[in-house]
N, C-alpha and C. Protein backbone atom coordinates (compact mmCIF):
# COMPACT_ATOMS: atom_id res chain seq x y z
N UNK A 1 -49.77 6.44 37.87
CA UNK A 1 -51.00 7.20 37.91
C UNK A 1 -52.17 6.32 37.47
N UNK A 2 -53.36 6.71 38.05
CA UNK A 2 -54.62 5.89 37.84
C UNK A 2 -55.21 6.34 36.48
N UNK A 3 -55.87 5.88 36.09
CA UNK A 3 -56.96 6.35 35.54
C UNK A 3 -57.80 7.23 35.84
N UNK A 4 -58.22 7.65 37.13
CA UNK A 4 -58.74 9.06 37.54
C UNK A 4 -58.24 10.02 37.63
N UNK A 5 -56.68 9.87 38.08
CA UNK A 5 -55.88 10.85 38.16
C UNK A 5 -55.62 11.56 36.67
N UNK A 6 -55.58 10.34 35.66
CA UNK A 6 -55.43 11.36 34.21
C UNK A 6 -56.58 12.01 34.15
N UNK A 7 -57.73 11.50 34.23
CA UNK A 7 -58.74 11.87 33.74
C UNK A 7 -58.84 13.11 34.48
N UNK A 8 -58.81 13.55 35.99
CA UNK A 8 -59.15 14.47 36.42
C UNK A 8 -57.80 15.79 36.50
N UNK A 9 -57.13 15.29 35.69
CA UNK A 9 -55.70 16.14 35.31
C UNK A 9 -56.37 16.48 34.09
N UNK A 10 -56.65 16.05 33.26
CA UNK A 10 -57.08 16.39 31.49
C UNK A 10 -58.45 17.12 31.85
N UNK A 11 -59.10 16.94 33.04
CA UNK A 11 -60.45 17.65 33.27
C UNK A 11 -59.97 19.64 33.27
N UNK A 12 -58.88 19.03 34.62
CA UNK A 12 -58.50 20.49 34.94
C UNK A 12 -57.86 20.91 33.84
N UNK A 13 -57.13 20.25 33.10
CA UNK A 13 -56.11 21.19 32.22
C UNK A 13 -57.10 21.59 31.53
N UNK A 14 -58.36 20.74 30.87
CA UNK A 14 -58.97 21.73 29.79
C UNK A 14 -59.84 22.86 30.38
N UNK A 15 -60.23 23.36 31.71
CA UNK A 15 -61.17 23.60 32.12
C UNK A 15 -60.12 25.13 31.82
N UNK A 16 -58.72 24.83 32.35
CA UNK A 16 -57.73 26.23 32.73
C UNK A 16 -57.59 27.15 31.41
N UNK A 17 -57.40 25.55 30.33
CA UNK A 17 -57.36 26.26 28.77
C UNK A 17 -58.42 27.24 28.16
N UNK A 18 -59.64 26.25 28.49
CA UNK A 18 -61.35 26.86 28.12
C UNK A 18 -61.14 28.10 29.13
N UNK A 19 -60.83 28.48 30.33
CA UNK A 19 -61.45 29.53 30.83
C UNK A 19 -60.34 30.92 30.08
N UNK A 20 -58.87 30.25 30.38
CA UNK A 20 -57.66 31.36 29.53
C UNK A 20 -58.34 31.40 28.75
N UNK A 21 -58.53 30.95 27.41
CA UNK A 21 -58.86 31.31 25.85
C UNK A 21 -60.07 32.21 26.32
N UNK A 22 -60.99 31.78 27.10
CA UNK A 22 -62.41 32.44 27.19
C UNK A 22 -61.99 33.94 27.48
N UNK A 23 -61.46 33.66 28.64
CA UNK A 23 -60.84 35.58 29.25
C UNK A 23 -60.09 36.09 28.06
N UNK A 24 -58.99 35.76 27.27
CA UNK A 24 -58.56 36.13 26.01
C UNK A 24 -59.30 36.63 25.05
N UNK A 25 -59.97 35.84 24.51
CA UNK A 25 -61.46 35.93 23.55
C UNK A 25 -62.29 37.60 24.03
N UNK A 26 -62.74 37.37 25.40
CA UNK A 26 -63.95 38.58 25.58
C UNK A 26 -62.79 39.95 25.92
N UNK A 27 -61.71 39.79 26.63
CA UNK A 27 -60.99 41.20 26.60
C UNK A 27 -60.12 41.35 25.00
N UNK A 28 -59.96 40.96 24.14
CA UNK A 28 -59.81 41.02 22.82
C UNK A 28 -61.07 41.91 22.33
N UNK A 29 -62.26 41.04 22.85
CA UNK A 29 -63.74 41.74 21.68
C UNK A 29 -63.90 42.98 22.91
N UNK A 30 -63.54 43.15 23.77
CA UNK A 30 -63.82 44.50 24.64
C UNK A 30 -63.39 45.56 24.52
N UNK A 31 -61.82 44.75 23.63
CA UNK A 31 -60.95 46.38 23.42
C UNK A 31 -61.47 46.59 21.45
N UNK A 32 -61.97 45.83 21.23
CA UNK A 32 -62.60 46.23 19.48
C UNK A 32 -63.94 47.24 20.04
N UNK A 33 -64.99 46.69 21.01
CA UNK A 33 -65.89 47.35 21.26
C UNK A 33 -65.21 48.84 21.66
N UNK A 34 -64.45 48.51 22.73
CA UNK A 34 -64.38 50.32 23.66
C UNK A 34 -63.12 50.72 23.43
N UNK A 35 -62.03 50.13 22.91
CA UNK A 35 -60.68 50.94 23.26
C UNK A 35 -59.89 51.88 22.05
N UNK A 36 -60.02 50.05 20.85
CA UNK A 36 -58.75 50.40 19.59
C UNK A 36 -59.55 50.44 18.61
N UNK A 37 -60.88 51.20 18.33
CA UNK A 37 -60.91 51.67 16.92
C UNK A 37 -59.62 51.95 16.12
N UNK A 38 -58.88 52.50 16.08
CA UNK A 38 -58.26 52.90 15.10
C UNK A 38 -57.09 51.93 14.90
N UNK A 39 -56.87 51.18 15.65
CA UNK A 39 -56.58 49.90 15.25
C UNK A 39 -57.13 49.01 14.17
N UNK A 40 -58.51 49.05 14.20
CA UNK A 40 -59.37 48.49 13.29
C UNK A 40 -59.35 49.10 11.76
N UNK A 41 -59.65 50.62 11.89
CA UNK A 41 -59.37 50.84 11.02
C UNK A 41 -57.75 51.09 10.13
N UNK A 42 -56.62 50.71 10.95
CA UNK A 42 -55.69 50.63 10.13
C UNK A 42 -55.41 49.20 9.37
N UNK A 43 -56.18 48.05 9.34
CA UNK A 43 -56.60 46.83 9.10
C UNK A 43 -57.81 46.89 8.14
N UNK A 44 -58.60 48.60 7.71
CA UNK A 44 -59.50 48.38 7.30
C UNK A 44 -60.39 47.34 7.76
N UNK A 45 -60.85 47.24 8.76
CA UNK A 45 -61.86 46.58 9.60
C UNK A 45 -63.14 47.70 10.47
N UNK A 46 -62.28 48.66 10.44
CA UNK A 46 -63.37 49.81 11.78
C UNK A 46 -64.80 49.25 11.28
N UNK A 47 -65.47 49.06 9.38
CA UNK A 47 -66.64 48.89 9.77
C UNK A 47 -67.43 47.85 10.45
N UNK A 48 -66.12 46.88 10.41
CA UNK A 48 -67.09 45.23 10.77
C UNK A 48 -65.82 45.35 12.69
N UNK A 49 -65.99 45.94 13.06
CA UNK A 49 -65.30 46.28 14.49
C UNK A 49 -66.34 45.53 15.50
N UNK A 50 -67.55 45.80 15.34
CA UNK A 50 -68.83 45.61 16.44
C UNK A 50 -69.11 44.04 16.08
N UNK A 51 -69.21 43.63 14.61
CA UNK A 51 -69.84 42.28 14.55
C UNK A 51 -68.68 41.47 14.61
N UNK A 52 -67.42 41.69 14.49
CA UNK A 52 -66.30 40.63 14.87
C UNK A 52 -65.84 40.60 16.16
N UNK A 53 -66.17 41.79 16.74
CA UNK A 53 -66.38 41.53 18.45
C UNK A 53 -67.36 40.63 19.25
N UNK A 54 -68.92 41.09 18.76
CA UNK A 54 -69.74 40.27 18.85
C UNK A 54 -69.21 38.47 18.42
N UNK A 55 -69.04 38.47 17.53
CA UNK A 55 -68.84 36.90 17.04
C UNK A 55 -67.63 36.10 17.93
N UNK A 56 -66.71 37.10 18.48
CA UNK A 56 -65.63 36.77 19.10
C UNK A 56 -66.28 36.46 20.62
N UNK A 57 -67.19 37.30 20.95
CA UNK A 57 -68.10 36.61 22.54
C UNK A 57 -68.88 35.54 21.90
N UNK A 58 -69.52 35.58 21.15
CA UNK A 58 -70.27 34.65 21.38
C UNK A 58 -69.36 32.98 21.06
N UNK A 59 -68.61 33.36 20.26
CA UNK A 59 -67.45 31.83 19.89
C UNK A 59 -67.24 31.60 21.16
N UNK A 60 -67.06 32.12 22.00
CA UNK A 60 -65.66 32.25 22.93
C UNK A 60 -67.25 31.51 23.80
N UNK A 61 -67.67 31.98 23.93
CA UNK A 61 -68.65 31.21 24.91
C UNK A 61 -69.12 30.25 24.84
N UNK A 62 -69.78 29.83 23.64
CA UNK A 62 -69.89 28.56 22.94
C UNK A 62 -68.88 27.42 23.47
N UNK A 63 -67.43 28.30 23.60
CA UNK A 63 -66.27 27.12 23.50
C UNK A 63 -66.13 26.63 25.01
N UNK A 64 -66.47 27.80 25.69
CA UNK A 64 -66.09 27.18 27.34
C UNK A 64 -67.18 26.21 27.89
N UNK A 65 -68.60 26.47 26.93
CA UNK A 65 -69.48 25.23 27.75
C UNK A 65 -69.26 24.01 27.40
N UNK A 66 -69.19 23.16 27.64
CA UNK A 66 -69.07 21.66 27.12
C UNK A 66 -70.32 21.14 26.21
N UNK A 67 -71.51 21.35 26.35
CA UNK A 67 -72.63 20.74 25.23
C UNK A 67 -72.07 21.83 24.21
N UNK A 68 -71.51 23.13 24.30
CA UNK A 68 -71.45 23.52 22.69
C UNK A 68 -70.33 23.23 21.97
N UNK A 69 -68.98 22.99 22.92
CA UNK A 69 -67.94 23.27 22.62
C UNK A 69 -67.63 22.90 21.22
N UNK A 70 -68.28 21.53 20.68
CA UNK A 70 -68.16 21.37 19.50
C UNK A 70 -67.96 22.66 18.42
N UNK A 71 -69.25 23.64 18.66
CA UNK A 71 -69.47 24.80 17.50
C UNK A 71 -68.37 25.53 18.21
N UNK A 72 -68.47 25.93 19.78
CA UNK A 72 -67.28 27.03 19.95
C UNK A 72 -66.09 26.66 19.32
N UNK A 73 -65.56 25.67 19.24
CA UNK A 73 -64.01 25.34 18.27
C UNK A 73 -64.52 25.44 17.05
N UNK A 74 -65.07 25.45 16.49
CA UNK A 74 -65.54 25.17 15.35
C UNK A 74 -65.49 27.11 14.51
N UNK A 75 -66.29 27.38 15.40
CA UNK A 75 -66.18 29.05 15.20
C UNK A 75 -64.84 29.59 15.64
N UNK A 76 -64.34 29.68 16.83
CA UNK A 76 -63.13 30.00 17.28
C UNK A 76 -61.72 29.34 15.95
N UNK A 77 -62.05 28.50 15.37
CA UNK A 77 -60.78 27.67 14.33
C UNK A 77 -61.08 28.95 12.84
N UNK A 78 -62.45 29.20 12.76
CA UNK A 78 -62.72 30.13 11.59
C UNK A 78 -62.49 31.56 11.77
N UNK A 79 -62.46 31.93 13.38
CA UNK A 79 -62.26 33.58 13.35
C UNK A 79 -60.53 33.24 13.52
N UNK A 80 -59.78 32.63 14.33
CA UNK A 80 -58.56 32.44 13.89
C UNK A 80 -57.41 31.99 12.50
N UNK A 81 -58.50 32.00 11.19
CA UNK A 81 -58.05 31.62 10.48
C UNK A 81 -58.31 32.70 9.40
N UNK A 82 -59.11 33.57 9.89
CA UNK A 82 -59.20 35.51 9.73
C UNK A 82 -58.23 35.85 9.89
N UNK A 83 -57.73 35.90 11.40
CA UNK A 83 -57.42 36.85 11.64
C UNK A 83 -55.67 36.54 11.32
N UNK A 84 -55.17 35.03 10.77
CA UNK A 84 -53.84 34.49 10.62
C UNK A 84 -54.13 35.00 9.15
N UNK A 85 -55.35 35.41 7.91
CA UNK A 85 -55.36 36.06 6.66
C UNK A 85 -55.22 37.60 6.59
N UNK A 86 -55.49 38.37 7.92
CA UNK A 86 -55.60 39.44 8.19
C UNK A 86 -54.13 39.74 8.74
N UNK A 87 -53.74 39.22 9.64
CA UNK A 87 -51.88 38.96 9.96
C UNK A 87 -51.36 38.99 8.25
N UNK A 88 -51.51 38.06 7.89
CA UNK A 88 -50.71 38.31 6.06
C UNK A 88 -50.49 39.26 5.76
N UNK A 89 -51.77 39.93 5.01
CA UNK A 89 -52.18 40.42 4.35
C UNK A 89 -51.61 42.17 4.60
N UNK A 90 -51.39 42.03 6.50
CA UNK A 90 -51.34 43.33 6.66
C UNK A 90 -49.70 43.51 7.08
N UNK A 91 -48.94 42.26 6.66
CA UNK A 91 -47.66 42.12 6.97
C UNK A 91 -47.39 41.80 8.96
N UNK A 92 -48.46 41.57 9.67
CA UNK A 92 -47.97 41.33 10.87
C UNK A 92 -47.74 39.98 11.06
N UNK A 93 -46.85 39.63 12.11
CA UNK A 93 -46.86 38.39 12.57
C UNK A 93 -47.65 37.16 12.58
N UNK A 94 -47.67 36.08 12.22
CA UNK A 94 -48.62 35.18 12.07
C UNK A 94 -48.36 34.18 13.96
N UNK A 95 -47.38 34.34 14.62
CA UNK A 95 -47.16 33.40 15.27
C UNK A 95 -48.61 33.85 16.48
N UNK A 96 -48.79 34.46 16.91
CA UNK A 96 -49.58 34.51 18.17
C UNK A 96 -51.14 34.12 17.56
N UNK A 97 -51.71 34.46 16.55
CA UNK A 97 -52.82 33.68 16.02
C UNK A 97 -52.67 32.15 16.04
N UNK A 98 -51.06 31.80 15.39
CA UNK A 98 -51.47 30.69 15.20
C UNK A 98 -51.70 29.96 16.53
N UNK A 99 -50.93 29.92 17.60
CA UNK A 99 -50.66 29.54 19.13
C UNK A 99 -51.85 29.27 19.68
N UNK A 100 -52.30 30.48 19.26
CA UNK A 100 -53.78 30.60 20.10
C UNK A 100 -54.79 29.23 19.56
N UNK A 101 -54.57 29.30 18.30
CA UNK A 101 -55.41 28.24 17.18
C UNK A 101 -54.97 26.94 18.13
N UNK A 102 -53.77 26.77 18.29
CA UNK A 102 -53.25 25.53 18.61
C UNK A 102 -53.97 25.36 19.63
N UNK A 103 -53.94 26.40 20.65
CA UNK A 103 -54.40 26.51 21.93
C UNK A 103 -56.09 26.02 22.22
N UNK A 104 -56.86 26.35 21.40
CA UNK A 104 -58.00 26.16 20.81
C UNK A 104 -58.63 24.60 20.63
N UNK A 105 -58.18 24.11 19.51
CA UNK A 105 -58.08 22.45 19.26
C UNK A 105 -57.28 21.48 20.46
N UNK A 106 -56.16 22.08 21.28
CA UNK A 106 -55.46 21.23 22.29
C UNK A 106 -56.75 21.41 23.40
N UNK A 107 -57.04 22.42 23.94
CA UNK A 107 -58.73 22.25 24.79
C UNK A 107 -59.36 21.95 24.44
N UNK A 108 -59.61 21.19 23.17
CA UNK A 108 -60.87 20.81 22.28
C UNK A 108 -60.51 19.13 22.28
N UNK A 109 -59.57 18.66 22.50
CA UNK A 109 -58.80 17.30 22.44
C UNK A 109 -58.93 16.84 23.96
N UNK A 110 -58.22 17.72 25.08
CA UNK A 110 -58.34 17.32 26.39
C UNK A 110 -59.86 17.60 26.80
N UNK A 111 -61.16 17.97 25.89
CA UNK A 111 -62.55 17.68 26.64
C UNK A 111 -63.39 16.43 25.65
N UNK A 112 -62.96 16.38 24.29
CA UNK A 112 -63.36 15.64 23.46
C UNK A 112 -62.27 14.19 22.72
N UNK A 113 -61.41 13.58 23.44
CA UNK A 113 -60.89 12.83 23.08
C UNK A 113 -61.06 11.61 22.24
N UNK A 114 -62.29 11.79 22.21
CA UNK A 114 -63.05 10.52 21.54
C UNK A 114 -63.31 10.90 20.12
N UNK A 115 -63.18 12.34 20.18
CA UNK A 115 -63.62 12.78 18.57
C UNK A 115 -62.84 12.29 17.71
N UNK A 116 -61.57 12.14 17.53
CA UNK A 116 -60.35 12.01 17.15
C UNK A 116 -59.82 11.05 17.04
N UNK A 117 -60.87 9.65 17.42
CA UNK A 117 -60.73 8.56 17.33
C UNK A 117 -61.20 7.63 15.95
N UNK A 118 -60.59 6.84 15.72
CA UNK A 118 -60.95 6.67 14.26
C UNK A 118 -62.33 5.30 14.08
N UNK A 119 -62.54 4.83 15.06
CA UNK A 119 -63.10 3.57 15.64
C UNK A 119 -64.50 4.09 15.93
């Protein structure tokens, strides 16, 4: 394989990751807005339901453009590290937060490879 060929393999893979996480992200904050109140409130969350939805679009958008992506991971690593204290705390599963987290920084690696460089 060439050098273009990785490059335009690591283009697509992050583009598939950024858009999954993105669609993940806004139907997550869609069903806090319109569906599972009472979800929220069995988490004791119902009152902050609207602004952790909100924060969850706007991360999530941040992350799929490339000039922001920096802050979108950046925000997206802090609401996933909620919601893996909120998993604890409320005895649920920690694995699908964390995945997602992983999922998060691995699209953040295949658009920013250079960050991570020590040079």
């Amino acid at each position: 394989m060439s050098t273009k060929e990785i490059s335009k393999t690591r283009k697509i893979a992050a583009w598939v990751i950024a858009g999954s996480l993105t669609a993940l992200y806004l139907f997550s904050a869609s069903g806090k807005l319109f569906l599972h109140p009472e979800q929220m409130e069995q988490m004791h969350l119902a009152d902050w339901r609207i602004i952790i939805a909100l924060g969850e679009i706007v991360s999530a958008l941040l992350f799929l453009f490339p000039k922001t992506n920096k802050v979108g991971t950046l925000l997206l690593s802090s609401y996933m590290g909620g919601a893996i204290i909120i998993h604890m705390t409320g005895g649920i599963g920690i694995v699908m937060p964390v995945v997602v987290l992983m999922f998060v920084w691995v699209g953040f690696y295949l658009r920013n490879p250079k960050f991570f460089k020590l040079k």
